[in-house]
N, C-alpha and C. Protein backbone atom coordinates (compact mmCIF):
# COMPACT_ATOMS: atom_id res chain seq x y z
N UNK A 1 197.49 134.36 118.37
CA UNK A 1 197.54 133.02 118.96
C UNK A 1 196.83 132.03 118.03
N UNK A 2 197.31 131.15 117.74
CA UNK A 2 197.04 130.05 116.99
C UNK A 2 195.88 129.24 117.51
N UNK A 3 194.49 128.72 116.45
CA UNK A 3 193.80 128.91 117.08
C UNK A 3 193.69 126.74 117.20
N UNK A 4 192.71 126.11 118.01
CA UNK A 4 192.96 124.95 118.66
C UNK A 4 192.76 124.15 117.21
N UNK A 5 193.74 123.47 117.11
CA UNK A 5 193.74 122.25 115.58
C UNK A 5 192.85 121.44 115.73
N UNK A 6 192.07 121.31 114.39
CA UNK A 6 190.99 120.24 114.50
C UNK A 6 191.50 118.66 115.08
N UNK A 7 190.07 117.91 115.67
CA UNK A 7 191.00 117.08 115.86
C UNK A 7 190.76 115.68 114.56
N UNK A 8 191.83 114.59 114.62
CA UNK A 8 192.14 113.95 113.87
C UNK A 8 190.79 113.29 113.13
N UNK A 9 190.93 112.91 112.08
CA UNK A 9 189.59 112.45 110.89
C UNK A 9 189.39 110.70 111.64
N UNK A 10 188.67 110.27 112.05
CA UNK A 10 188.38 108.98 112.29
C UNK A 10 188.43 107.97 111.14
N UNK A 11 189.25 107.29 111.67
CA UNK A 11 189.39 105.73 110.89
C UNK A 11 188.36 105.43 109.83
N UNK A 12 188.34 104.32 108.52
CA UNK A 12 186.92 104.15 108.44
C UNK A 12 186.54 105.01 107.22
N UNK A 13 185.71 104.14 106.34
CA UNK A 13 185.10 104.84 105.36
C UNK A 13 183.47 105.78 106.06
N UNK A 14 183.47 106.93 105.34
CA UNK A 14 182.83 107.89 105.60
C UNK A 14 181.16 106.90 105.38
N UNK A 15 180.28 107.48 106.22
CA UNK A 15 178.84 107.01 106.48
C UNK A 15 178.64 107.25 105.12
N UNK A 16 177.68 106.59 104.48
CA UNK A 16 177.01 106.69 103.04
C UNK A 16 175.57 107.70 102.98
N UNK A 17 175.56 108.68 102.99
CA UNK A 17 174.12 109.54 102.89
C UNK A 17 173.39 109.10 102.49
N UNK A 18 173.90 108.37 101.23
CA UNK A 18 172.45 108.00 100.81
C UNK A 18 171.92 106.60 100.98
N UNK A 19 172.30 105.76 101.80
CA UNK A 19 172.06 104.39 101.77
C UNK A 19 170.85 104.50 102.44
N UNK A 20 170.37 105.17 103.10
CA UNK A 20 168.67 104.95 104.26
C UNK A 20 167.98 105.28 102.58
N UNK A 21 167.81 105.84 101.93
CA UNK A 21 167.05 106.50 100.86
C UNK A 21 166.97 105.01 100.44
N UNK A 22 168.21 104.48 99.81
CA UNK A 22 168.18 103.33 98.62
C UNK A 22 168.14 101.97 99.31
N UNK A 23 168.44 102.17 100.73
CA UNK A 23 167.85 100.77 101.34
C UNK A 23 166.31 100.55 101.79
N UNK A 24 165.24 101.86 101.89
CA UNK A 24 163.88 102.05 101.92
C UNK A 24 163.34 101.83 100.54
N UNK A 25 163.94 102.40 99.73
CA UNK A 25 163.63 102.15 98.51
C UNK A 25 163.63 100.41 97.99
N UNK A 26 164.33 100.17 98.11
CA UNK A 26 164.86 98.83 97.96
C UNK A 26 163.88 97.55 99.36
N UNK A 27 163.24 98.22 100.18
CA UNK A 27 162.35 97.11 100.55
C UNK A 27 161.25 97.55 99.90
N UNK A 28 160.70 98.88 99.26
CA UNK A 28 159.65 98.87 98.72
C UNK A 28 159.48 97.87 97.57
N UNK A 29 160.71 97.78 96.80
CA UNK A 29 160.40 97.67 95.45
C UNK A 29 160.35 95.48 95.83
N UNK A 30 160.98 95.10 96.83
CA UNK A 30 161.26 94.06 97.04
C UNK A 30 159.51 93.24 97.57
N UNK A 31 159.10 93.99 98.68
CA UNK A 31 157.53 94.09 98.30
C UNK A 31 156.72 94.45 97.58
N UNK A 32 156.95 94.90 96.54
CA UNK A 32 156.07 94.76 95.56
C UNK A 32 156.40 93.36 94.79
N UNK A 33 156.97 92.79 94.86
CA UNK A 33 157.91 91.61 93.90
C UNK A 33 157.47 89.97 94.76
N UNK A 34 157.48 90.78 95.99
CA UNK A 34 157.38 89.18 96.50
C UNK A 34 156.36 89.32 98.01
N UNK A 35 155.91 90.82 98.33
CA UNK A 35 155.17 90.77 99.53
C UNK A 35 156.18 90.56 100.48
N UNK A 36 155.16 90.53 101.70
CA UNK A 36 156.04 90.24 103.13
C UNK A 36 156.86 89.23 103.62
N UNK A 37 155.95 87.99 103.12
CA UNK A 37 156.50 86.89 103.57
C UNK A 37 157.37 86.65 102.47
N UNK A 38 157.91 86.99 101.44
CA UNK A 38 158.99 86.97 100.47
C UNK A 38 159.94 87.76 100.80
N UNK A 39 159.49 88.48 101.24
CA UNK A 39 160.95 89.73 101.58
C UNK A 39 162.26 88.97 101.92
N UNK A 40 163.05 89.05 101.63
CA UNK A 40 164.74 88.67 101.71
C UNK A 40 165.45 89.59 101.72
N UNK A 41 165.96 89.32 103.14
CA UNK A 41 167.60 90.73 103.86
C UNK A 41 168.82 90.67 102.78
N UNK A 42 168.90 89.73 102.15
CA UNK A 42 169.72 89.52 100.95
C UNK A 42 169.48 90.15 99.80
N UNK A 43 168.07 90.32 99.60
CA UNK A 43 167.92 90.99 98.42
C UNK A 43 167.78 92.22 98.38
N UNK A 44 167.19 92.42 99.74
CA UNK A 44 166.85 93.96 100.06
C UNK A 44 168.44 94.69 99.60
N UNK A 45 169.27 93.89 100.45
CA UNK A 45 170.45 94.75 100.48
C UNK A 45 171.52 94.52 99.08
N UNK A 46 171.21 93.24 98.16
CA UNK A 46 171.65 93.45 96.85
C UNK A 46 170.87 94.96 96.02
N UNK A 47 169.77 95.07 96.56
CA UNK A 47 169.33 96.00 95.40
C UNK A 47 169.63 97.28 95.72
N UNK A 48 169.88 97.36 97.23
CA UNK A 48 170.13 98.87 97.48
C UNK A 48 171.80 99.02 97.38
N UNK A 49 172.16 98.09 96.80
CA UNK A 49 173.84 97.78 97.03
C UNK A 49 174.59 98.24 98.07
N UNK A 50 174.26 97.73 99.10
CA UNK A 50 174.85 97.64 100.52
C UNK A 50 175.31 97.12 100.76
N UNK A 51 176.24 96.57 102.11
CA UNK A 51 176.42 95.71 103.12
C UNK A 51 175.57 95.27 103.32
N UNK A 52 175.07 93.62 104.24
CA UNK A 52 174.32 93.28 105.08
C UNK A 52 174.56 94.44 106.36
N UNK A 53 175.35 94.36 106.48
CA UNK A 53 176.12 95.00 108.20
C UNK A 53 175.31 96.13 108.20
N UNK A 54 175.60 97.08 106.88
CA UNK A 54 175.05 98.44 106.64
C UNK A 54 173.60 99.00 107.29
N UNK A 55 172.90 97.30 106.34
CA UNK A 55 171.54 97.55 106.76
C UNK A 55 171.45 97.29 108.36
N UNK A 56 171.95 96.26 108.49
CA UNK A 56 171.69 95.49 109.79
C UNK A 56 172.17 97.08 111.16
N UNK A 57 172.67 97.77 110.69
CA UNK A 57 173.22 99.01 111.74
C UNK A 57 171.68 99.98 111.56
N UNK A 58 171.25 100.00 110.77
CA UNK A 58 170.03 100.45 110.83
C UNK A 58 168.66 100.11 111.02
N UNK A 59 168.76 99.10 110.99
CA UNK A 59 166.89 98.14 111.57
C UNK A 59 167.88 97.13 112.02
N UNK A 60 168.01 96.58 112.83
CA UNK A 60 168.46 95.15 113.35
C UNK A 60 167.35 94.16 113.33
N UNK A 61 166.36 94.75 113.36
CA UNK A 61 164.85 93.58 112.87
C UNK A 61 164.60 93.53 111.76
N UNK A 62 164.27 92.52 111.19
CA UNK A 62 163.39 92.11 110.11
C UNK A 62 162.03 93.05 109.86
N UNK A 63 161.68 93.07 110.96
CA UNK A 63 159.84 93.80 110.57
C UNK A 63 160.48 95.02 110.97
N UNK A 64 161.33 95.84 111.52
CA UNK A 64 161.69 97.16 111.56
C UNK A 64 161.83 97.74 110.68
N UNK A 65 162.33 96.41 109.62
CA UNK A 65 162.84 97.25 108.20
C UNK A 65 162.03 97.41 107.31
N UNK A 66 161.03 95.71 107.44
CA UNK A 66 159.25 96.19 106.64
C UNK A 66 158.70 96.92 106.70
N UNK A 67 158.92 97.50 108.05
CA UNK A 67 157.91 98.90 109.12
C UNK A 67 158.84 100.15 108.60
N UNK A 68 159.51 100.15 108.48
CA UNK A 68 160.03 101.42 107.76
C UNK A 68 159.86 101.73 106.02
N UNK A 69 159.79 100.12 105.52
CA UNK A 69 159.27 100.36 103.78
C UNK A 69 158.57 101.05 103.76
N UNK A 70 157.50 100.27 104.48
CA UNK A 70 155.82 100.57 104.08
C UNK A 70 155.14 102.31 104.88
N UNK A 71 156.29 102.36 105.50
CA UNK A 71 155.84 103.57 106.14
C UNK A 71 155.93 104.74 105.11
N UNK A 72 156.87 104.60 104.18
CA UNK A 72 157.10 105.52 103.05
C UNK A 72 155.99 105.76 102.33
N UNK A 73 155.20 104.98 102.51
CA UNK A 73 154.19 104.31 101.35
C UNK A 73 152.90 105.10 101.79
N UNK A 74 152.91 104.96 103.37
CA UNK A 74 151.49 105.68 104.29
C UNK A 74 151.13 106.82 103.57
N UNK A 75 150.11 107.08 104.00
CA UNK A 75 149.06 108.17 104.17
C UNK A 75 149.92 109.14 105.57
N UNK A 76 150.19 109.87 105.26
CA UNK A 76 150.52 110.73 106.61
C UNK A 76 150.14 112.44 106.35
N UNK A 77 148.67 112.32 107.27
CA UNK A 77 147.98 113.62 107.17
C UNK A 77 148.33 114.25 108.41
N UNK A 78 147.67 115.88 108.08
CA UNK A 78 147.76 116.83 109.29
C UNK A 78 146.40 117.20 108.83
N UNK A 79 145.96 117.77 109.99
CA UNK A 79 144.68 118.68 110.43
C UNK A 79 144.90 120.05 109.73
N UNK A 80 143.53 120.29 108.42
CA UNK A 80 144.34 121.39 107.34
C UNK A 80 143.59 123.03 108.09
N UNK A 81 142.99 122.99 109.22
CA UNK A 81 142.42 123.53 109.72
C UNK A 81 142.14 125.02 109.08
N UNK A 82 141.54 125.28 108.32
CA UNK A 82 140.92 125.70 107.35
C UNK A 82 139.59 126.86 107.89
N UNK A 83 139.13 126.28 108.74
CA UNK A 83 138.27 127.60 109.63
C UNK A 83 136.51 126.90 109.42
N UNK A 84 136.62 125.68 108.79
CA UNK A 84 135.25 125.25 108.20
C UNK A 84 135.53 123.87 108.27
N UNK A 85 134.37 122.82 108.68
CA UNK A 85 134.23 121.45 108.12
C UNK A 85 133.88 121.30 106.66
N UNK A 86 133.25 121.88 105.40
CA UNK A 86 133.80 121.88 104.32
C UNK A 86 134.76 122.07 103.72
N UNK A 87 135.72 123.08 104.07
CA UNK A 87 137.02 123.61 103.94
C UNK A 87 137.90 122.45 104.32
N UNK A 88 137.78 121.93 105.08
CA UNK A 88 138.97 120.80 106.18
C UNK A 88 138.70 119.42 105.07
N UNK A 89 137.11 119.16 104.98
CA UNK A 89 136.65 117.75 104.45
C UNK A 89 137.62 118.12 103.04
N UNK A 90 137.27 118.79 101.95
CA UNK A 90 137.85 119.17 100.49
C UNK A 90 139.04 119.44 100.29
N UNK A 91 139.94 119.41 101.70
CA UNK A 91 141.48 119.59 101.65
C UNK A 91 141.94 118.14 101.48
N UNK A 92 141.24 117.06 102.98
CA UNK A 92 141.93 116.01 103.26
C UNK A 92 141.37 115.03 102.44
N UNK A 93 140.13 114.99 101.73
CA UNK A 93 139.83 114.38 100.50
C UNK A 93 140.41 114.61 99.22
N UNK A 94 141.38 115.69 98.89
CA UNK A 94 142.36 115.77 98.00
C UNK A 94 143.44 115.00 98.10
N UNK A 95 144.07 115.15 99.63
CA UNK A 95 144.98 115.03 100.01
C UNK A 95 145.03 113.25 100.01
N UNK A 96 144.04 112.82 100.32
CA UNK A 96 143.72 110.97 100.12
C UNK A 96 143.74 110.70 98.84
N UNK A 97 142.38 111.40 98.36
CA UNK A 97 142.39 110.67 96.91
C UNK A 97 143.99 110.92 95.77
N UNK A 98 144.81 111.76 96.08
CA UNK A 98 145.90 111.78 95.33
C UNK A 98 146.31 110.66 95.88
N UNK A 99 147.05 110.51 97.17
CA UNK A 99 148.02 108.94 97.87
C UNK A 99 147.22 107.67 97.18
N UNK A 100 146.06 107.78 97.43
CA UNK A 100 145.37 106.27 96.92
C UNK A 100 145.56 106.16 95.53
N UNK A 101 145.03 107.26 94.44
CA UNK A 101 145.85 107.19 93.40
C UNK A 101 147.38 106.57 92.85
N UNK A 102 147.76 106.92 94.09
CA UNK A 102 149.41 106.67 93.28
C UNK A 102 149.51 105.28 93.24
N UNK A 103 150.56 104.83 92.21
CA UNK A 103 150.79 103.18 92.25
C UNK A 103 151.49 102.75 93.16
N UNK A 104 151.75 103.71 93.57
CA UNK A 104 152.87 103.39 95.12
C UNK A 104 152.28 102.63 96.43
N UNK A 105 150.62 103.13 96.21
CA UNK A 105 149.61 103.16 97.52
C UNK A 105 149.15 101.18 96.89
N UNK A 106 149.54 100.95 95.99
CA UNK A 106 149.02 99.70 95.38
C UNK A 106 149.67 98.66 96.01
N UNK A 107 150.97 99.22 96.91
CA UNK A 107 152.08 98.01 97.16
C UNK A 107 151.38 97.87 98.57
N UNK A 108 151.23 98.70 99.46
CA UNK A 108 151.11 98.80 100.70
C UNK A 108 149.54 98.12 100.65
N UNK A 109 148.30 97.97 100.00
CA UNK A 109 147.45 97.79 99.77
C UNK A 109 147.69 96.03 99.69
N UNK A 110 148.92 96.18 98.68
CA UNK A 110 148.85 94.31 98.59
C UNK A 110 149.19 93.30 100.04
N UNK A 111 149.78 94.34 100.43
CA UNK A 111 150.92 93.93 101.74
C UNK A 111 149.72 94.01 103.15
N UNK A 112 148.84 94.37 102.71
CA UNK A 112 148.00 94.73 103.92
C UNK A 112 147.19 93.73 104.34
N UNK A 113 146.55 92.53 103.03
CA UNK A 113 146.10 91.45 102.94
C UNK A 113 147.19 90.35 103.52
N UNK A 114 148.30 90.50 103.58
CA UNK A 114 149.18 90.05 103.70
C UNK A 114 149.54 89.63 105.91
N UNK A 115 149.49 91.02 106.11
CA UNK A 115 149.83 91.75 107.48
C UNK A 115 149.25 90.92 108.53
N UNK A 116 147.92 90.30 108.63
CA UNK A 116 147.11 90.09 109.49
C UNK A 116 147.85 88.46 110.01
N UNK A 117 148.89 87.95 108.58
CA UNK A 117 149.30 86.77 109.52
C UNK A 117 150.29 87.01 109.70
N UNK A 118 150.92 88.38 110.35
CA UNK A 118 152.29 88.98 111.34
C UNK A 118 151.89 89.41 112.14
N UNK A 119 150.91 89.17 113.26
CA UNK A 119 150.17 89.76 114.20
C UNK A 119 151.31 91.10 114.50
N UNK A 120 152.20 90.87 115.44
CA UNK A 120 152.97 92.06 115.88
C UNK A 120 153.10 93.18 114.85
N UNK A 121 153.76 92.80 113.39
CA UNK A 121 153.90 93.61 112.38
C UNK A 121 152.50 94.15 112.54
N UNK A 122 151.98 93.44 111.77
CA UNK A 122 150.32 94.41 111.59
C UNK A 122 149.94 95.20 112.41
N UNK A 123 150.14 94.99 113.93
CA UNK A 123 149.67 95.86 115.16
C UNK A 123 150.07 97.77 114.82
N UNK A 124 151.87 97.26 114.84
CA UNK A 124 152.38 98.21 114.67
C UNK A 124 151.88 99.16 113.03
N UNK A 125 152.03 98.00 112.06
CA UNK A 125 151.29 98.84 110.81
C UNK A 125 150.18 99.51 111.13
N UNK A 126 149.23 99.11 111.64
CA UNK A 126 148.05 99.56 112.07
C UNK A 126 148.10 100.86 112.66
N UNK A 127 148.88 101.25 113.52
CA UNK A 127 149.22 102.39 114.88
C UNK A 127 149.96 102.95 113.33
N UNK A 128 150.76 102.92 112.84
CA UNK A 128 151.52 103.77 112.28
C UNK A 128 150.89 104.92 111.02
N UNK A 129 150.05 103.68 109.98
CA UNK A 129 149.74 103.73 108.54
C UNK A 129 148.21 103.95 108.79
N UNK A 130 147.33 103.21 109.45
CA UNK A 130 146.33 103.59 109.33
C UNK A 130 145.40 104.20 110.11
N UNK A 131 146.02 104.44 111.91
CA UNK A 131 145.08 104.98 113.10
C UNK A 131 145.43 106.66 112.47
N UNK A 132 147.18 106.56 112.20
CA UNK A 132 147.18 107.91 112.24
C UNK A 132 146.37 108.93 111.49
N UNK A 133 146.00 108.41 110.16
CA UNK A 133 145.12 109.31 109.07
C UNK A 133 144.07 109.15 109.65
N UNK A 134 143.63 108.16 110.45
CA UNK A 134 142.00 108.16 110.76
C UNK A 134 141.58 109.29 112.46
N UNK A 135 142.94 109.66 112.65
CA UNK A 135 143.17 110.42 114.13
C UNK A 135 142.89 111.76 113.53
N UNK A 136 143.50 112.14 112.69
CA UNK A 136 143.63 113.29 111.77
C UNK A 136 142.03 114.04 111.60
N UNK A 137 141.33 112.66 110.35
CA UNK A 137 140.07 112.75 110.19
C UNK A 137 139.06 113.52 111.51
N UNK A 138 138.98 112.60 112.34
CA UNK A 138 138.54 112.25 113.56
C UNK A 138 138.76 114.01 114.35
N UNK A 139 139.59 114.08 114.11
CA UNK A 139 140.28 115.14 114.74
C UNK A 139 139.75 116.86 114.20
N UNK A 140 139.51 116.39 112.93
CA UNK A 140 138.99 117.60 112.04
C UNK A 140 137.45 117.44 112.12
N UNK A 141 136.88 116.74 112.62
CA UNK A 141 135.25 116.37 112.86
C UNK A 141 135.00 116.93 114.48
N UNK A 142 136.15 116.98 115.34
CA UNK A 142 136.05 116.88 116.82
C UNK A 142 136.42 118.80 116.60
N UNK A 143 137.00 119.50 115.81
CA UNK A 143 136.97 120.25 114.98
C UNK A 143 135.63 121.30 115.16
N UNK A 144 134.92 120.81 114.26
CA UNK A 144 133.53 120.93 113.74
C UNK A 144 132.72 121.03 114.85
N UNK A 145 132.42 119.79 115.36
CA UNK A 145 131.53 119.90 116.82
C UNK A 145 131.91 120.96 117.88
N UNK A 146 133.17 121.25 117.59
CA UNK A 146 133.63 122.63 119.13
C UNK A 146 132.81 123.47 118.17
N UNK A 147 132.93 123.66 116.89
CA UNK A 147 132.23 125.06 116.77
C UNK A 147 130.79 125.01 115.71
N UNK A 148 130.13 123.63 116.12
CA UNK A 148 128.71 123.44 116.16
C UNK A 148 128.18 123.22 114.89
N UNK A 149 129.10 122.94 113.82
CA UNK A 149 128.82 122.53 112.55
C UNK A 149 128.56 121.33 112.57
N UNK A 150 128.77 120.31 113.45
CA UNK A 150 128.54 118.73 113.13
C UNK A 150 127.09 118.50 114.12
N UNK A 151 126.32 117.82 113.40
CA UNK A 151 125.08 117.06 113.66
C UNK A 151 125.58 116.08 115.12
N UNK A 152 124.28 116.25 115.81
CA UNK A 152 124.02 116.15 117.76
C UNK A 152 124.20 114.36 117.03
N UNK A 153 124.70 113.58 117.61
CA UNK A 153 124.67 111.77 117.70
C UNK A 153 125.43 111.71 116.24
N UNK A 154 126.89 112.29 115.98
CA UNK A 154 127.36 111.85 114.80
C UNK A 154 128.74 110.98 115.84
N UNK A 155 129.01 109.79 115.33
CA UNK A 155 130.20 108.82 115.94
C UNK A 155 131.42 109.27 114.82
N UNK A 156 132.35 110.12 115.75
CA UNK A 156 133.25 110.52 114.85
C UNK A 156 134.29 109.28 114.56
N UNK A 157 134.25 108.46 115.25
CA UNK A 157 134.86 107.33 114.57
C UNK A 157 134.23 106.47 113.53
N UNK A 158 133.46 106.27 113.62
CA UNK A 158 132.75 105.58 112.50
C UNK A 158 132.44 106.69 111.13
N UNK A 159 132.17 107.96 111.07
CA UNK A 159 132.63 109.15 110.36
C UNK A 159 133.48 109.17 109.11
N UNK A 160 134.84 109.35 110.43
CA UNK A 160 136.30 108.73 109.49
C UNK A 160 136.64 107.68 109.01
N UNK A 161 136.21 106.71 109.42
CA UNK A 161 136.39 105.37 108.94
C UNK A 161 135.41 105.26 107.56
N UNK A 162 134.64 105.42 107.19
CA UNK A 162 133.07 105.77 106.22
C UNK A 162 134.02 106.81 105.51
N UNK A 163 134.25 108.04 105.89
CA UNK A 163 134.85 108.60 104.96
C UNK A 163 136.54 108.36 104.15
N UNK A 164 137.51 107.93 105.13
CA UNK A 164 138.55 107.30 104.20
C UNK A 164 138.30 106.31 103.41
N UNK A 165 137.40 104.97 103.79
CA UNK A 165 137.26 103.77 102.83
C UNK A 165 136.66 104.12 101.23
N UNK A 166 135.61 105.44 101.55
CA UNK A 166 134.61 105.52 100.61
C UNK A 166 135.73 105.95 99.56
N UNK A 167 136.48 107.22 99.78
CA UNK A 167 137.09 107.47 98.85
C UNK A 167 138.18 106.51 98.53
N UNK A 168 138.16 105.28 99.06
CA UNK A 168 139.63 104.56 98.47
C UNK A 168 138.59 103.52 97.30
N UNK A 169 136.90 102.98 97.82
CA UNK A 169 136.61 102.29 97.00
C UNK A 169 136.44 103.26 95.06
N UNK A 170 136.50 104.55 95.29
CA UNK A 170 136.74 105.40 94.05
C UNK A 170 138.03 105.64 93.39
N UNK A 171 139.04 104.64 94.29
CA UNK A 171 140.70 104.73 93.52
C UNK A 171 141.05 103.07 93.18
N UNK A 172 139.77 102.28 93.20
CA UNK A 172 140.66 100.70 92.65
C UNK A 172 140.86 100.81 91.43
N UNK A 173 140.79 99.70 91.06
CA UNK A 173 141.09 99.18 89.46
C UNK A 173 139.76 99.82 88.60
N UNK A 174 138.49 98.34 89.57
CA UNK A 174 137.96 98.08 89.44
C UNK A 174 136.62 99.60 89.02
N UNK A 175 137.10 100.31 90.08
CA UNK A 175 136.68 101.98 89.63
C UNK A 175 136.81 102.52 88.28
N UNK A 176 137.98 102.56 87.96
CA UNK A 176 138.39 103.43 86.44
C UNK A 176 138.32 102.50 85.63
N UNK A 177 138.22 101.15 85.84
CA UNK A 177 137.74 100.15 84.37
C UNK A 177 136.40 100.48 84.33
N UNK A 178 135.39 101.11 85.32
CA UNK A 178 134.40 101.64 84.97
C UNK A 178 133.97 103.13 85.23
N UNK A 179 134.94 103.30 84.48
CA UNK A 179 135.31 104.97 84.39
C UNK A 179 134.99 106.00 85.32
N UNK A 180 135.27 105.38 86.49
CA UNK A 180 135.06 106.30 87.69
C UNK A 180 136.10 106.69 88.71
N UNK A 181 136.52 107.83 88.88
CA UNK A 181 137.52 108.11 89.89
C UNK A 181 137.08 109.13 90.91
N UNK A 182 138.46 109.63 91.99
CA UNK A 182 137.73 110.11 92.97
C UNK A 182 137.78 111.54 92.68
N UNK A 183 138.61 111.86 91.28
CA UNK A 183 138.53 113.39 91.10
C UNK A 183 137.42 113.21 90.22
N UNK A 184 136.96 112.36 89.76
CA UNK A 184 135.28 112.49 89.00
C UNK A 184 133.85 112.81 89.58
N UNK A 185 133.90 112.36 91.01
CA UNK A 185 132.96 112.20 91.67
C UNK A 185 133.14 113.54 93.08
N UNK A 186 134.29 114.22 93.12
CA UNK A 186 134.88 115.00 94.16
C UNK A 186 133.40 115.74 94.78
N UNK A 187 132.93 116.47 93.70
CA UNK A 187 131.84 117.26 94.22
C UNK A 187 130.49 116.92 94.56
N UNK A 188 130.31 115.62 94.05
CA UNK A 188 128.58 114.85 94.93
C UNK A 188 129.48 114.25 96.12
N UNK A 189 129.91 113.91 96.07
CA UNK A 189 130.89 112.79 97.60
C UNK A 189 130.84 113.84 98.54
N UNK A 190 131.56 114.92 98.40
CA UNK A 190 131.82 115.80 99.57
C UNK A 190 129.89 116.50 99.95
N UNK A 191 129.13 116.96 98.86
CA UNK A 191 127.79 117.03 99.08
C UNK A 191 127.17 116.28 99.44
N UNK A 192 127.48 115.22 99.60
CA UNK A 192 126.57 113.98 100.29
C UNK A 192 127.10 114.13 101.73
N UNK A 193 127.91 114.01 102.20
CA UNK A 193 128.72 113.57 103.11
C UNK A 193 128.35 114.69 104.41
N UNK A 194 128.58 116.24 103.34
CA UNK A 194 128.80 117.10 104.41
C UNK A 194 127.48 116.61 105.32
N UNK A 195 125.79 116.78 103.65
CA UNK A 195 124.78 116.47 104.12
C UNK A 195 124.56 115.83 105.77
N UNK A 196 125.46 114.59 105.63
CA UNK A 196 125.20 113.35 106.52
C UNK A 196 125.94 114.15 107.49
N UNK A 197 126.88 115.20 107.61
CA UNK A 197 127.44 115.30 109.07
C UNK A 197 126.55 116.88 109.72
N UNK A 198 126.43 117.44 108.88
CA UNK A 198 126.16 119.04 109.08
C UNK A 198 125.17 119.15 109.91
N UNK A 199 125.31 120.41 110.96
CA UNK A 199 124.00 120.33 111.72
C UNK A 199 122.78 121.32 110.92
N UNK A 200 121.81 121.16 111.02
CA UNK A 200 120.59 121.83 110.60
C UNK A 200 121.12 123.50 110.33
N UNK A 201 121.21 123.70 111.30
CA UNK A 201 121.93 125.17 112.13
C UNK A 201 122.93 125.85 110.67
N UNK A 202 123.81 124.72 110.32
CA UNK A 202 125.05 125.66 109.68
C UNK A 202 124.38 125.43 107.96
């Protein structure tokens, strides 16, 4: 018995695979060039050589589509749970100081000075790009205290926050024009630090 015929090919040129790749790509590179308030749906979509329509079927907002650039760009950690708060700290301090390194982390950095006069945008940047790595942190300290390695009155929010900034002020410019980076300094940073969190005990 003959078995049931496919059914007919739909109308219509076939979806483009790769257009989400080269239309993300293409707001990155468009913020780096002109920032937020420069960004243009015109240009975005000349450079990723699209349709307007194309894009527009995929973010129908303006800041959906910023919020999806820059999201490429984030920091997006996991809990390396490792069995130790030194073990966890020396994973996710790799794992930062490479992203902040990259020149990639330079765009989202410019755009961030930028953010605070898009209230809504920024909110959402905020929840997306920067609570989440600091949840992570936070999370690997909350970690520690279940199994009694972290010091009695440590504010694990203020913690993570102290520890992501510190290592980003070791990835500016202004760092390696004075010959300092964060793989230079890896092993006093994390010895200081644990210092400041560790309980007596461990």
């Amino acid at each position: 018995m003959a078995g049931t015929p496919p059914p007919p090919a739909k109308p219509g040129r076939p979806r483009d695979a790769g257009a989400d790749d080269r239309i993300l790509q293409a707001v990155v590179d468009e913020l780096a060039d002109h920032g937020v308030a420069g960004l243009r749906i015109n240009n975005v979509a000349a450079r990723a050589k699209v349709a307007k329509r194309t894009l527009y079927a995929r973010w129908t907002e303006r800041d959906d589509l910023i919020l999806a650039g820059l999201s490429t760009l984030a920091l997006h950690l996991a809990p390396p749970r490792t069995g130790s708060l030194e073990g966890d700290l020396g994973v996710l301090y790799d794992t930062i100081a490479d992203a902040l390194d990259s020149p990639r982390w330079l765009i989202a950095a410019r755009c961030s000075f930028e953010l605070p006069d898009h209230p809504d945008l920024y909110a959402r940047f905020q929840r997306d790009c920067i609570d989440q790595p600091l949840a992570v942190v936070e999370d690997v300290l909350f970690d520690a205290q279940r199994r009694g390695e972290l010091r009695a009155g440590v504010d694990r929010s203020v913690a993570a926050e102290t520890f992501t900034a510190s290592i980003a002020t070791f990835c500016t410019r202004i760092a390696h024009l004075r010959g300092v980076s964060a793989r230079g300094v890896r092993e006093q940073f994390l010895d200081l630090v644990l210092h400041g969190l560790r309980a007596d005990t461990v």
